[in-house]
Protein backbone atom coordinates (compact mmCIF):
# COMPACT_ATOMS: atom_id res chain seq x y z
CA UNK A 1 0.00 0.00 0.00
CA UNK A 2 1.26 3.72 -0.91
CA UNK A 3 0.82 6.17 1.81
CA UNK A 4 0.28 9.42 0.07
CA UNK A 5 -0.02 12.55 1.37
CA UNK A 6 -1.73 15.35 -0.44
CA UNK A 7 0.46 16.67 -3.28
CA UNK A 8 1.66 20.83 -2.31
CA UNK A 9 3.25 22.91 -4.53
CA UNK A 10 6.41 25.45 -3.68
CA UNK A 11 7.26 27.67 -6.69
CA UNK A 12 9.61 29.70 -4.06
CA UNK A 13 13.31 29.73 -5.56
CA UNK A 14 14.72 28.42 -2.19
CA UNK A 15 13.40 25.26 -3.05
CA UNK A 16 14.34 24.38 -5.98
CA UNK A 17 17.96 23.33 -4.75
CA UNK A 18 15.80 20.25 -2.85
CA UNK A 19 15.35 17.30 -4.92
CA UNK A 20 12.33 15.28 -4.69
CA UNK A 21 12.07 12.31 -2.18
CA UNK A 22 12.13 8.77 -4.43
CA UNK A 23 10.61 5.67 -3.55
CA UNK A 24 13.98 4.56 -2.86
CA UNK A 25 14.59 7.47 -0.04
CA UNK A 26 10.79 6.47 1.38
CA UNK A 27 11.74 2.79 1.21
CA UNK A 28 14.74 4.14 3.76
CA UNK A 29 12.75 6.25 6.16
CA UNK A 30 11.51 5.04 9.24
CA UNK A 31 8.13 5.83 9.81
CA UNK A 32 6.53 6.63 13.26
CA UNK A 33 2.55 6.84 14.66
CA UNK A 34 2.90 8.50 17.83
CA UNK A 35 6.36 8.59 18.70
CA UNK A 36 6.10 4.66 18.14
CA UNK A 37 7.88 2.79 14.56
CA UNK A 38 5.02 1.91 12.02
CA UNK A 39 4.83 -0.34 8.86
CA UNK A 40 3.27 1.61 6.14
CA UNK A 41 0.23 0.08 6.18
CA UNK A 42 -0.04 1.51 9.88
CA UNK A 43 1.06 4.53 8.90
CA UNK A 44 -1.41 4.85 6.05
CA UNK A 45 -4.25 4.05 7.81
CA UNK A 46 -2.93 6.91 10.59
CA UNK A 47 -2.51 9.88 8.16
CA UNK A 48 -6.22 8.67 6.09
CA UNK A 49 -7.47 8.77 10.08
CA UNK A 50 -5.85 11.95 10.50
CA UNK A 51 -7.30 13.27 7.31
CA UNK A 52 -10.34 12.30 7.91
CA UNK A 53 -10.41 10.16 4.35
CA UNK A 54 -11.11 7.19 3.80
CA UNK A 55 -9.85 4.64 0.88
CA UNK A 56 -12.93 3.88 -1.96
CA UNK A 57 -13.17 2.24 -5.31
CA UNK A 58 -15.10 4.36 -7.41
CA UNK A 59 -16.06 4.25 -11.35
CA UNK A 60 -15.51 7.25 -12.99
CA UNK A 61 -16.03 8.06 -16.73
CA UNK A 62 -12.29 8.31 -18.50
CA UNK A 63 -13.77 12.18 -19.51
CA UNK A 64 -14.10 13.17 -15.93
CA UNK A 65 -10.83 11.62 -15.32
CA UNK A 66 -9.44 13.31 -18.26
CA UNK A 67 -10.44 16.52 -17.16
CA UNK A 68 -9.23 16.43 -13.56
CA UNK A 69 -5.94 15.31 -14.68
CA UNK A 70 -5.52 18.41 -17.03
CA UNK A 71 -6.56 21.03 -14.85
CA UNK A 72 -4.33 19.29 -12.06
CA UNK A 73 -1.53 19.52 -14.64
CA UNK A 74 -1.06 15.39 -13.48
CA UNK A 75 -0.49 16.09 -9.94
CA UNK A 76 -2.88 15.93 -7.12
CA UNK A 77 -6.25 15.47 -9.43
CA UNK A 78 -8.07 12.95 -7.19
CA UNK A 79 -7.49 16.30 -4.56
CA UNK A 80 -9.31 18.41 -7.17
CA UNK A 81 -12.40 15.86 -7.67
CA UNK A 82 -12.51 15.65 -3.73
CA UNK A 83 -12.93 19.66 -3.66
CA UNK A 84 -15.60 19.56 -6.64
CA UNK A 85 -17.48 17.03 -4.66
CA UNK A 86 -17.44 19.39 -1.42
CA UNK A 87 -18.25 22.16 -3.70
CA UNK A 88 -21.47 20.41 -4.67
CA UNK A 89 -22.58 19.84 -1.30
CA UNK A 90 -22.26 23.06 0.04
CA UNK A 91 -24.27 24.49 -2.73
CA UNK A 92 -26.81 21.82 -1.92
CA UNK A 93 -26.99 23.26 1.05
CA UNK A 94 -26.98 26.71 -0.03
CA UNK A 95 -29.76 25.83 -2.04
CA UNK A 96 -31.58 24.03 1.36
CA UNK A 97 -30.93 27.37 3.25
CA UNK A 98 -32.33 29.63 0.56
CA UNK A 99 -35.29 26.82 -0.53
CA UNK A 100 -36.61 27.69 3.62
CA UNK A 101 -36.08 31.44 3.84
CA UNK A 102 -38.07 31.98 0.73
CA UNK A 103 -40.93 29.93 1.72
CA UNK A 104 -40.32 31.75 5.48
CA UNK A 105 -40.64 35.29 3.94
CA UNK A 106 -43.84 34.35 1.61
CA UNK A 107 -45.75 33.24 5.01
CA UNK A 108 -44.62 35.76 6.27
């Protein structure tokens, strides 16, 4: 299992002297939950608890992928679907909230 954690960007010049951590330099580090060593898997599961996400299997049409991808430039899309998805809810209830004070004001 991968543990990823959500892709950031740094376009500040004092960076770019750092190279990027490999699989090889993850396959090295020694990875702790609490001040405790961890497997992966246990240290997955801690920063998707920490998160607050969990781990689905979910069909998407390859256009939706497509899309997400692009505008994500190939980094960090699944990030970008997860904020469309709060997106919709909040204007669900946006839409709840102004659905009640409409019928409020025409009793009214």
């Amino acid at each position: 299992m991968n543990a990823k954690l959500p892709a950031t960007r740094n376009d500040s010049p004092e960076y770019d002297e750092i190279a990027e951590l490999t699989d090889a330099d993850l396959d090295r580090a020694v990875l702790r939950v609490g001040g405790v060593p961890a497997t992966r898997d246990v240290f997955a599961a801690a920063v998707n608890a920490r998160l607050g996400k969990q781990r689905v299997s979910i069909m998407l049409d390859a256009s939706v992928i497509e899309f997400f991808r692009a505008k994500a430039a190939g980094r960090g899309y699944q990030t970008l679907i997860n904020q469309a998805l709060h997106q919709a809810m909040a204007g669900e209830q946006i839409e709840a909230t102004l659905r009640r004070v409409i019928r409020e004001e025409l009793h009214a």
